[in-house]
PDB file of N, CA and C in Angstrom:
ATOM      1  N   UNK A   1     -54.276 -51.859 -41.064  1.00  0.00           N
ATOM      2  CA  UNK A   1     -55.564 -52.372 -41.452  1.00  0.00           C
ATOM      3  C   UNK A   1     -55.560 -53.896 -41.404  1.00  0.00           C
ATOM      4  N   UNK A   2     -54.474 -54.641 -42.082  1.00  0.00           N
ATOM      5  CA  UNK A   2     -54.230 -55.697 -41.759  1.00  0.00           C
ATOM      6  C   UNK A   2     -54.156 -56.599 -40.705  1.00  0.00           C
ATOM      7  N   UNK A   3     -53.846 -55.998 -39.887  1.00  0.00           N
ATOM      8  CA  UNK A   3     -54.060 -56.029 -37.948  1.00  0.00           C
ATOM      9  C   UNK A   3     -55.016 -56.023 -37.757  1.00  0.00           C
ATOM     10  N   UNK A   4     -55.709 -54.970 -37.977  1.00  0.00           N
ATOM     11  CA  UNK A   4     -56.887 -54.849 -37.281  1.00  0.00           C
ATOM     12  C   UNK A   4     -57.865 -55.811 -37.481  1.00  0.00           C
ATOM     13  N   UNK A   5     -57.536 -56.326 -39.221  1.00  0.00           N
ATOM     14  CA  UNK A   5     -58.656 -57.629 -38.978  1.00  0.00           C
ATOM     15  C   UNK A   5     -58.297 -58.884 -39.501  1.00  0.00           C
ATOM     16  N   UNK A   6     -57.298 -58.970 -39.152  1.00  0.00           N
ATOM     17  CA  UNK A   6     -56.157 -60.500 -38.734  1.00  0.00           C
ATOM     18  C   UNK A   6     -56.582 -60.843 -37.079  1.00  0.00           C
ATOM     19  N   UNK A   7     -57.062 -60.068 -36.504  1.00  0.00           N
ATOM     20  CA  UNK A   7     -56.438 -60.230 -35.208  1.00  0.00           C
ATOM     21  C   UNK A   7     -58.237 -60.009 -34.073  1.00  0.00           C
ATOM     22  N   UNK A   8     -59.045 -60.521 -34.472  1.00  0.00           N
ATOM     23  CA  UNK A   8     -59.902 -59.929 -33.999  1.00  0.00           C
ATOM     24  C   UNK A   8     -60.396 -60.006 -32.459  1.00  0.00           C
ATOM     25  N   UNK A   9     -59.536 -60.603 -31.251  1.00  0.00           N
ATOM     26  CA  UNK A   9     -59.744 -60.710 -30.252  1.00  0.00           C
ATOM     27  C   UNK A   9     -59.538 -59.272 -30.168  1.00  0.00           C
ATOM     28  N   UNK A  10     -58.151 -58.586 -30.519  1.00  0.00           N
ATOM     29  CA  UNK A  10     -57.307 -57.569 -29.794  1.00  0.00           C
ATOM     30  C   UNK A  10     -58.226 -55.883 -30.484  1.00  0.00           C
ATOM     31  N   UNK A  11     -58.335 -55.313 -29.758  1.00  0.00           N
ATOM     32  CA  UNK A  11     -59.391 -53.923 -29.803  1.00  0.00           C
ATOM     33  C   UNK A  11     -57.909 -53.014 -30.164  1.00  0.00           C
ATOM     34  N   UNK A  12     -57.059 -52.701 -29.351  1.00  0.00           N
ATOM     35  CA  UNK A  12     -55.836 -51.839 -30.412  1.00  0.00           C
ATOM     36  C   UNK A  12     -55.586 -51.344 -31.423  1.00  0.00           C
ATOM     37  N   UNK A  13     -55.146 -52.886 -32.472  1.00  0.00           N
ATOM     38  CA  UNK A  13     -55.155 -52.438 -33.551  1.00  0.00           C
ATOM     39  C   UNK A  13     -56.391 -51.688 -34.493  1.00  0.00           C
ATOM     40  N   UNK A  14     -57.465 -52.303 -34.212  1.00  0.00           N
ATOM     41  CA  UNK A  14     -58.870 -51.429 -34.086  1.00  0.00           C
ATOM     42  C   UNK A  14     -59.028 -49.695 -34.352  1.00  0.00           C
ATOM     43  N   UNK A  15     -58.401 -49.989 -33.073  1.00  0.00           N
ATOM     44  CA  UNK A  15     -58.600 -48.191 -32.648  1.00  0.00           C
ATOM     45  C   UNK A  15     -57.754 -47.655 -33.561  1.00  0.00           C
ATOM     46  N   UNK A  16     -56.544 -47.876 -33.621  1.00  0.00           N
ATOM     47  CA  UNK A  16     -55.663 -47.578 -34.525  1.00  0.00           C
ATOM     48  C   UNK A  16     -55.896 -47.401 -36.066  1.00  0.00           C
ATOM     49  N   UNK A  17     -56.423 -48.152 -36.539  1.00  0.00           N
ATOM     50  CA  UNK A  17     -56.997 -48.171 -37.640  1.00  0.00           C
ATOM     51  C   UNK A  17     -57.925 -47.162 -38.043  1.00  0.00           C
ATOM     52  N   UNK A  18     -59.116 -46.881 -37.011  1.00  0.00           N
ATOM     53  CA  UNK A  18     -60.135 -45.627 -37.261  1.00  0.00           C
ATOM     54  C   UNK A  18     -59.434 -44.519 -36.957  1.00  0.00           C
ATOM     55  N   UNK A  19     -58.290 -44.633 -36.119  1.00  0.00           N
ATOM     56  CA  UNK A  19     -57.590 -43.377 -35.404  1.00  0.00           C
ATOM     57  C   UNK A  19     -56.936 -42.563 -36.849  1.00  0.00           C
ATOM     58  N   UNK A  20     -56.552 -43.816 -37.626  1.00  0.00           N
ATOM     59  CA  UNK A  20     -55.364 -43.317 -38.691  1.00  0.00           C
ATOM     60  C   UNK A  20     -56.166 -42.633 -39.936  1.00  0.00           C
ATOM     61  N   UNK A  21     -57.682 -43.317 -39.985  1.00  0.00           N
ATOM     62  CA  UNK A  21     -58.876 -43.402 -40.971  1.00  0.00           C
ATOM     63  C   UNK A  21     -58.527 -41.151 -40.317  1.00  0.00           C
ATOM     64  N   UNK A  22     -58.892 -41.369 -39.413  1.00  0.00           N
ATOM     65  CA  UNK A  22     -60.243 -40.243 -38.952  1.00  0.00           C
ATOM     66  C   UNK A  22     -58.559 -38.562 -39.614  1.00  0.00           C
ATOM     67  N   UNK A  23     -58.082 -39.476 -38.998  1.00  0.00           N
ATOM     68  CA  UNK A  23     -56.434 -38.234 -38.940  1.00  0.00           C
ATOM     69  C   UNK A  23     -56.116 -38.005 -40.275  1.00  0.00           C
ATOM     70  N   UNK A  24     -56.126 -38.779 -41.426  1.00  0.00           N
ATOM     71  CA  UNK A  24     -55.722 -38.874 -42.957  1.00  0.00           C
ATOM     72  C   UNK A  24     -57.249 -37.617 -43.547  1.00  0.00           C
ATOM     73  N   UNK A  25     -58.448 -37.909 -42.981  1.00  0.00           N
ATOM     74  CA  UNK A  25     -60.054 -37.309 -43.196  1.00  0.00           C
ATOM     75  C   UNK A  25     -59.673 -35.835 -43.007  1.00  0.00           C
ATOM     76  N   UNK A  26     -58.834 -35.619 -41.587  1.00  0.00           N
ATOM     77  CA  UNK A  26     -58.878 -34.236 -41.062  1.00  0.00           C
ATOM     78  C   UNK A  26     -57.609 -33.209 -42.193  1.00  0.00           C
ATOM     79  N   UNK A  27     -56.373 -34.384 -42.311  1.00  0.00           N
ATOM     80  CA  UNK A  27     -55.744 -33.556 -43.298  1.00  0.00           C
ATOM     81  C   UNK A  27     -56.395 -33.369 -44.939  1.00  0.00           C
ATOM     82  N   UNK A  28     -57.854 -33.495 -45.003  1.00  0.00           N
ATOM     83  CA  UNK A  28     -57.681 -33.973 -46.279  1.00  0.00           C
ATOM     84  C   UNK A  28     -57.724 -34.776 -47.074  1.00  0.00           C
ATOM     85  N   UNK A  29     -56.846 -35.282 -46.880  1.00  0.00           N
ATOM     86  CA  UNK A  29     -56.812 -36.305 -47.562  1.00  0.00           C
ATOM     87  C   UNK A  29     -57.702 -37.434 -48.202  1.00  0.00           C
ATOM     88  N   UNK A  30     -57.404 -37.749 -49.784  1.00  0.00           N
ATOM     89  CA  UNK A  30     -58.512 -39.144 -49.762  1.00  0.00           C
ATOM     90  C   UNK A  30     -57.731 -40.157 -49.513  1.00  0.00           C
ATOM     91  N   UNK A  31     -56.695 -40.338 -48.801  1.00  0.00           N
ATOM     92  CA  UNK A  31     -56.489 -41.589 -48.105  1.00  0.00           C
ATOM     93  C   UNK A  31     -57.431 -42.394 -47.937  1.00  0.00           C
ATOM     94  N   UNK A  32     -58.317 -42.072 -46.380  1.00  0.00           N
ATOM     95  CA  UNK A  32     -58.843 -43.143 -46.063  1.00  0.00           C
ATOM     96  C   UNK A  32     -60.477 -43.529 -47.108  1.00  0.00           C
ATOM     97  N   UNK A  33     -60.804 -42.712 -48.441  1.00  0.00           N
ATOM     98  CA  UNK A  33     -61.862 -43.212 -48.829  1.00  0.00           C
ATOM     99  C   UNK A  33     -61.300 -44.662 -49.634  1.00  0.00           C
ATOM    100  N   UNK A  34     -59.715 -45.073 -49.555  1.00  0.00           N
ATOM    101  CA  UNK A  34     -59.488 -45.796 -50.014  1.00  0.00           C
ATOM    102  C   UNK A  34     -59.543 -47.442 -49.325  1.00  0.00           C
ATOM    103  N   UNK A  35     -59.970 -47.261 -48.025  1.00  0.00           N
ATOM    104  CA  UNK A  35     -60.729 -48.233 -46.761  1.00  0.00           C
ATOM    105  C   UNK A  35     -61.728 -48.544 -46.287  1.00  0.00           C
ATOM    106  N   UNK A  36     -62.537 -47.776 -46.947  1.00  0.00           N
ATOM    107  CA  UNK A  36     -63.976 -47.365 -46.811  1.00  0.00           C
ATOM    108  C   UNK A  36     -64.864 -48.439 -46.712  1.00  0.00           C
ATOM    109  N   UNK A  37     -64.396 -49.689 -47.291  1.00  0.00           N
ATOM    110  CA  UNK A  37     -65.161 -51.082 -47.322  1.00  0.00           C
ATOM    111  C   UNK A  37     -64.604 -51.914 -45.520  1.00  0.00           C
ATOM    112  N   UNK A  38     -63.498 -51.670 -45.764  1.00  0.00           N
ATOM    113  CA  UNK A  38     -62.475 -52.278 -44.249  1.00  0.00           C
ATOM    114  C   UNK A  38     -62.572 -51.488 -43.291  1.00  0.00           C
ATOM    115  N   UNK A  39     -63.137 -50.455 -42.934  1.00  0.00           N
ATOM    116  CA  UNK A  39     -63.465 -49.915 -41.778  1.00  0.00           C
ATOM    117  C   UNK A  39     -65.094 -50.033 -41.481  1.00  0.00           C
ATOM    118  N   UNK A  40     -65.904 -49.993 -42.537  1.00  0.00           N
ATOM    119  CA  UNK A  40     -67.298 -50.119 -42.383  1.00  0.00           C
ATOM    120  C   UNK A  40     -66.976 -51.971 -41.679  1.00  0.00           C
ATOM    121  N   UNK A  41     -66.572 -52.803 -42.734  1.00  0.00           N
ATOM    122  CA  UNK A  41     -66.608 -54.122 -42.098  1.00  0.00           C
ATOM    123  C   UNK A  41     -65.918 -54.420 -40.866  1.00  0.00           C
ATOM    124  N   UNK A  42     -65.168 -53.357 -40.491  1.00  0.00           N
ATOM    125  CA  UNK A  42     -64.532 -53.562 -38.855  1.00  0.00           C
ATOM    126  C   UNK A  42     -65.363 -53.056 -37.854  1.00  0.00           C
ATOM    127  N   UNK A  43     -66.673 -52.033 -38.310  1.00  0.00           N
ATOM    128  CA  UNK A  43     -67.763 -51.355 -37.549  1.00  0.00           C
ATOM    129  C   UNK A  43     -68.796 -52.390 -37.234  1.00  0.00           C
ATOM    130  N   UNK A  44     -69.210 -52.867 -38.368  1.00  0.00           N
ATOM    131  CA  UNK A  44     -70.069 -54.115 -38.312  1.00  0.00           C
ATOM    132  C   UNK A  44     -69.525 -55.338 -37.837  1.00  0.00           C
ATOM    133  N   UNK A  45     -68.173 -55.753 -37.599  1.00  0.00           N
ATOM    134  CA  UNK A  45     -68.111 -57.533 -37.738  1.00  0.00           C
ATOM    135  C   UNK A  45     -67.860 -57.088 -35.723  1.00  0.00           C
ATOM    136  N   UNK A  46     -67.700 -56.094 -35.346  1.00  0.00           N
ATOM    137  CA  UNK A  46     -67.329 -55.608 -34.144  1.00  0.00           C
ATOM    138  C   UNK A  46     -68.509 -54.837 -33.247  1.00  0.00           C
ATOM    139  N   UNK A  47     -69.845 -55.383 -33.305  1.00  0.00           N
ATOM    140  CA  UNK A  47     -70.912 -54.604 -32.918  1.00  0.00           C
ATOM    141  C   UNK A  47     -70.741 -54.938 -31.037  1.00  0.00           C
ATOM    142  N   UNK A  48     -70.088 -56.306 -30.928  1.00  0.00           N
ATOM    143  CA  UNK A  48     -70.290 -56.387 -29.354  1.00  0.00           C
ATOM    144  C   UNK A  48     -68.758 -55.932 -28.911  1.00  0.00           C
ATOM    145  N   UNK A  49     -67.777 -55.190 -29.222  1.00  0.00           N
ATOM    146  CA  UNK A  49     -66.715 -54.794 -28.910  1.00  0.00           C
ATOM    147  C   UNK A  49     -67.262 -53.523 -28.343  1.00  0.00           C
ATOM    148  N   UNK A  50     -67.193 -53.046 -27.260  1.00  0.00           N
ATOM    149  CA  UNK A  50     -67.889 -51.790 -26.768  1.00  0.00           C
ATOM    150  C   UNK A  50     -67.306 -50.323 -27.256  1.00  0.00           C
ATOM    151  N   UNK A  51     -65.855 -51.036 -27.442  1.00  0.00           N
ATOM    152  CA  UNK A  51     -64.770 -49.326 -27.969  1.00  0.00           C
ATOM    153  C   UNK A  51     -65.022 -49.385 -29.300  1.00  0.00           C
ATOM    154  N   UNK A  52     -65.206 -50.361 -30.507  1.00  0.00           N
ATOM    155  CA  UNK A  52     -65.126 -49.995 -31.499  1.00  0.00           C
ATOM    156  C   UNK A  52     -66.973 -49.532 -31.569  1.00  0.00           C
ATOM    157  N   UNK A  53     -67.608 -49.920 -30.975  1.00  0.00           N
ATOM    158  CA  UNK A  53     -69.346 -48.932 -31.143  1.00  0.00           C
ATOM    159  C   UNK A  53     -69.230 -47.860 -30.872  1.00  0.00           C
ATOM    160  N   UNK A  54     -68.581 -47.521 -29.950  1.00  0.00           N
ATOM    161  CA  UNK A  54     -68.157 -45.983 -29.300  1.00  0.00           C
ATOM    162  C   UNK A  54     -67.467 -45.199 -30.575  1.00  0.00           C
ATOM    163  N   UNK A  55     -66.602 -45.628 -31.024  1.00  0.00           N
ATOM    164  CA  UNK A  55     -65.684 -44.860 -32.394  1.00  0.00           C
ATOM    165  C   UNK A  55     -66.690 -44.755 -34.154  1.00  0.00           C
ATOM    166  N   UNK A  56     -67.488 -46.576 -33.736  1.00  0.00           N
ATOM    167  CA  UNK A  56     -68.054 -45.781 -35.035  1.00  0.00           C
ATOM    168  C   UNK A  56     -69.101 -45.068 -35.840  1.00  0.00           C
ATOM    169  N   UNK A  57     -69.487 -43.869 -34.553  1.00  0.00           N
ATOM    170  CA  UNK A  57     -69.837 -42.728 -35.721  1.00  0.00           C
ATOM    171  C   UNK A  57     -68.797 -42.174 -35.603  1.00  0.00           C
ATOM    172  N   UNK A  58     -67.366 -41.940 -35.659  1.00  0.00           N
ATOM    173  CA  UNK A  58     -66.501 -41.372 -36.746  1.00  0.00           C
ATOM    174  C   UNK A  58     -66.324 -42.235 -37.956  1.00  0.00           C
ATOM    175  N   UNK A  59     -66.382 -43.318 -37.789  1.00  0.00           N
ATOM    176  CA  UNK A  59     -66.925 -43.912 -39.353  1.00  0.00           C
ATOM    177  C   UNK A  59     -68.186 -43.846 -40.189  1.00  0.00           C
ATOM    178  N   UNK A  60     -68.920 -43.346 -39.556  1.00  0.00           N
ATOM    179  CA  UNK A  60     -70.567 -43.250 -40.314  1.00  0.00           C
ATOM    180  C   UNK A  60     -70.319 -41.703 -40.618  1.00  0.00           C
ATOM    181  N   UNK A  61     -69.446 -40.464 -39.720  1.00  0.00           N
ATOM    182  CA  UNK A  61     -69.455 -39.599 -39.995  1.00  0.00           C
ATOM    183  C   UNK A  61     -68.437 -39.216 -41.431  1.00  0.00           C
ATOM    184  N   UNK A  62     -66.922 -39.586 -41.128  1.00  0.00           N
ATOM    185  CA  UNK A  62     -66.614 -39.437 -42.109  1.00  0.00           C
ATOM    186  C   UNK A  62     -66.250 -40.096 -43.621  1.00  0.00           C
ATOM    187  N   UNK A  63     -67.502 -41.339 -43.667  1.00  0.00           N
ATOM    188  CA  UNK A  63     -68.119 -41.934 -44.809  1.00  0.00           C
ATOM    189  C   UNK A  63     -69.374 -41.457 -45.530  1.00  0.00           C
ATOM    190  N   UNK A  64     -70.207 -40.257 -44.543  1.00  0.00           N
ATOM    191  CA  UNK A  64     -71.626 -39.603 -44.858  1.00  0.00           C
ATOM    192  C   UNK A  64     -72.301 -40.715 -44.761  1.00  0.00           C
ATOM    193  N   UNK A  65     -71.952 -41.678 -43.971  1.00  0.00           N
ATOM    194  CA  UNK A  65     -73.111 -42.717 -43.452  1.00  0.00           C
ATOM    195  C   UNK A  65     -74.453 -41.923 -42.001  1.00  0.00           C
ATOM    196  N   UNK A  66     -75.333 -40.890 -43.118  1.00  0.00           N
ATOM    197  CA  UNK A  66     -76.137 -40.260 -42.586  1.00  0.00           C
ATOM    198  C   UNK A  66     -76.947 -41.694 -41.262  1.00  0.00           C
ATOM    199  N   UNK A  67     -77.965 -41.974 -42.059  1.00  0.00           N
ATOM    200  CA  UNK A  67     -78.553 -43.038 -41.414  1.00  0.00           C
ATOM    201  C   UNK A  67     -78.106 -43.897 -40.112  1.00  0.00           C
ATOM    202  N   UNK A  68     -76.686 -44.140 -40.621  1.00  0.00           N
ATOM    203  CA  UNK A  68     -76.436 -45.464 -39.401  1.00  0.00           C
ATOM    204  C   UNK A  68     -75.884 -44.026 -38.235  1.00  0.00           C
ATOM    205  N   UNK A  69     -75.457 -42.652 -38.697  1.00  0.00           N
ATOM    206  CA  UNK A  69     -75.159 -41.843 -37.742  1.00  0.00           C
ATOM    207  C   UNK A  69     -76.530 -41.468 -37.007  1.00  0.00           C
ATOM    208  N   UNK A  70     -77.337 -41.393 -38.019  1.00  0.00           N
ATOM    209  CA  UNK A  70     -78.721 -40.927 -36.409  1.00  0.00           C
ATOM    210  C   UNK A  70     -78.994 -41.868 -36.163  1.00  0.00           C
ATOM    211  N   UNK A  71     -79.074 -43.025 -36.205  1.00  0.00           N
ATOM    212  CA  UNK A  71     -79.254 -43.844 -35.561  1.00  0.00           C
ATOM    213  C   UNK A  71     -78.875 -44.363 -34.175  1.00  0.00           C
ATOM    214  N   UNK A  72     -77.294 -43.894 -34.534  1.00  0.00           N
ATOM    215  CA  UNK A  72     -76.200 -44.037 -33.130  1.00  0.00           C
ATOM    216  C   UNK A  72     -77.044 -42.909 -32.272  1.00  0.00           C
ATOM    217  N   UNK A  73     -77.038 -41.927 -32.812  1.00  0.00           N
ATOM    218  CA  UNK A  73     -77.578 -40.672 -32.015  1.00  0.00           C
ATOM    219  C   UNK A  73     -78.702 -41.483 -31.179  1.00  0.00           C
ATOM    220  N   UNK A  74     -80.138 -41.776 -31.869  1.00  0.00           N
ATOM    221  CA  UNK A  74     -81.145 -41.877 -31.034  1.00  0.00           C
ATOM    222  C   UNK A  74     -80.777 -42.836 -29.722  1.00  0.00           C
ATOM    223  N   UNK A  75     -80.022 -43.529 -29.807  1.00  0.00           N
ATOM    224  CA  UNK A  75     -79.384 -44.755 -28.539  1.00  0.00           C
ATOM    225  C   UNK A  75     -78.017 -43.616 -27.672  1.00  0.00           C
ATOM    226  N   UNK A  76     -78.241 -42.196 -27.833  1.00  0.00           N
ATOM    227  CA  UNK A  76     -76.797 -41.650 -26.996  1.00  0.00           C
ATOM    228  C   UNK A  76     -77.218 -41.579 -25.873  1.00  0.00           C
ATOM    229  N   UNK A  77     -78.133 -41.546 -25.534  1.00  0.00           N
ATOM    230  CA  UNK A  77     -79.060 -41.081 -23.812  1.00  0.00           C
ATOM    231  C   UNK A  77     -78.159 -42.519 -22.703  1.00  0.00           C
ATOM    232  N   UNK A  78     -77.818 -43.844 -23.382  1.00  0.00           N
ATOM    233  CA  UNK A  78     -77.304 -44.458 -22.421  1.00  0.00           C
ATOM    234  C   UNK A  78     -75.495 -44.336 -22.329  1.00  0.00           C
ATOM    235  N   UNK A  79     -74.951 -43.135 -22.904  1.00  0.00           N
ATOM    236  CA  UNK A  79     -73.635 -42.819 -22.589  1.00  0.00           C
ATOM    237  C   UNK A  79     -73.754 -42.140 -21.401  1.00  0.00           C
ATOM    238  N   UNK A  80     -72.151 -41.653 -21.080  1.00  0.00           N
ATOM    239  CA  UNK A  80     -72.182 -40.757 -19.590  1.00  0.00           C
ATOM    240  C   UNK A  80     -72.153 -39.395 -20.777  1.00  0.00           C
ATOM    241  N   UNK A  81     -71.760 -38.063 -20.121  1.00  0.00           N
ATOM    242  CA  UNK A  81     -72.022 -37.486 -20.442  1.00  0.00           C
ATOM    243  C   UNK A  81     -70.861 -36.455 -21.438  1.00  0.00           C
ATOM    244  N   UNK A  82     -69.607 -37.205 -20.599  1.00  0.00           N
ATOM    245  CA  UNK A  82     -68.515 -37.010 -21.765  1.00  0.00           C
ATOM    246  C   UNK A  82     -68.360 -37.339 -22.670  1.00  0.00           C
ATOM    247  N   UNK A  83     -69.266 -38.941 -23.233  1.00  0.00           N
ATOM    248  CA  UNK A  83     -69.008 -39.188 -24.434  1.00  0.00           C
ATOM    249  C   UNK A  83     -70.031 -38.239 -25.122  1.00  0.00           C
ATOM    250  N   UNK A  84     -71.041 -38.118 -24.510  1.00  0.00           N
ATOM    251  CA  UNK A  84     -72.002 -37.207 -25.232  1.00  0.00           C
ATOM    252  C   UNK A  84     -71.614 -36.246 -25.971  1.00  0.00           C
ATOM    253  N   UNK A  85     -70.660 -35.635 -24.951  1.00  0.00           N
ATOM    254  CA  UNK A  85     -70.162 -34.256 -25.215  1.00  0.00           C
ATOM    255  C   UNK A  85     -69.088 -34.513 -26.649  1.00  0.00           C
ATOM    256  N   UNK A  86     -68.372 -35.263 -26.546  1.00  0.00           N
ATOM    257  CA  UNK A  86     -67.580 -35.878 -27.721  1.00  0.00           C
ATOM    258  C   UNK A  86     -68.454 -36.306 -28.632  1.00  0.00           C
ATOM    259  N   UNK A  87     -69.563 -36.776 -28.937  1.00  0.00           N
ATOM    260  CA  UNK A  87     -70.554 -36.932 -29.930  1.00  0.00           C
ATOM    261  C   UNK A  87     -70.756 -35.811 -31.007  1.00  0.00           C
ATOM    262  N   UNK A  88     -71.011 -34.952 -30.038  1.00  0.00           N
ATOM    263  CA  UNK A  88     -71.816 -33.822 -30.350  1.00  0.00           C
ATOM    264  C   UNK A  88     -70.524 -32.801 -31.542  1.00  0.00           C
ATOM    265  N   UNK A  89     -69.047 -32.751 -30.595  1.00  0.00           N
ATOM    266  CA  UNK A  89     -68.172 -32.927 -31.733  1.00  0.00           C
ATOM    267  C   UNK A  89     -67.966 -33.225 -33.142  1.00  0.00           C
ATOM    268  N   UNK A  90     -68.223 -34.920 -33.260  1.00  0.00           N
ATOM    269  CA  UNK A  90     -68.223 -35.758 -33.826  1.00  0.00           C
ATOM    270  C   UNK A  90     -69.615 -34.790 -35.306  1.00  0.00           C
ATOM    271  N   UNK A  91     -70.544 -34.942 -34.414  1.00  0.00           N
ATOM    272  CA  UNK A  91     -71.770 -34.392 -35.259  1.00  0.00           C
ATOM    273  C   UNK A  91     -71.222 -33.086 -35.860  1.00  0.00           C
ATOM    274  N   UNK A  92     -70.423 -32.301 -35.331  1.00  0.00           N
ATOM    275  CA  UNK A  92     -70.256 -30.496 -35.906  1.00  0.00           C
ATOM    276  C   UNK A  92     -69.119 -31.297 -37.213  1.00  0.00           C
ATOM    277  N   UNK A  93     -68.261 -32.410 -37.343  1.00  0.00           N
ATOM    278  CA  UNK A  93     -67.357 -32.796 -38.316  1.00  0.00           C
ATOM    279  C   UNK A  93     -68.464 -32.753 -39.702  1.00  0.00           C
ATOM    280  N   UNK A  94     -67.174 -32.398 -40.928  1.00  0.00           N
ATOM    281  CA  UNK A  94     -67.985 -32.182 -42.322  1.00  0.00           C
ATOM    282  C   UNK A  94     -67.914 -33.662 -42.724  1.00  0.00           C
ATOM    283  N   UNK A  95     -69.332 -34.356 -42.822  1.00  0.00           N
ATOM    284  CA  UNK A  95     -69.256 -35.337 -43.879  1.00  0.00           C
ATOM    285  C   UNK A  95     -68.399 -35.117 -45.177  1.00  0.00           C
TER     286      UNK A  95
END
């Protein structure tokens, strides 16, 4: 987490960070509600980073950030169609 926003040229540690968020969510765990401020602020301070917009509705999803998730939705028509398809994933996950 520290990486990820020490370092804000580099997109990596980034990914890594939501990667570890989303994996701690799936076991369970309340790990990551304990980041919940540092991943929302790595979603937002990162709006023109193209990979971290792409990743975060798994942060709007598994924060129950309803709103900023349909929101992403109504703007999916300009993905290809695999991310779509990975969206739609994303959407079947339990808040």
């Amino acid at each position: 987490m520290d990486l990820a926003l020490w370092a804000p040229e580099s997109t990596l540690p980034k990914v890594l960070f939501i990667s570890n968020l989303v994996k701690s969510y799936s076991y369970h765990s309340d790990i990551y509600q304990e980041f919940k401020e540092c991943a929302i602020k790595l979603v937002n301070d990162n709006k023109n980073n193209e990979n971290i917009v792409k990743l975060s509705p798994l942060i709007y999803r598994i924060y129950g950030m309803n709103g900023e998730f349909d929101s992403f939705e109504k703007g999916l028509g300009k993905y290809p169609e695999n991310y779509r398809n990975w969206f739609i994933k994303v959407k079947e996950m339990k808040p």
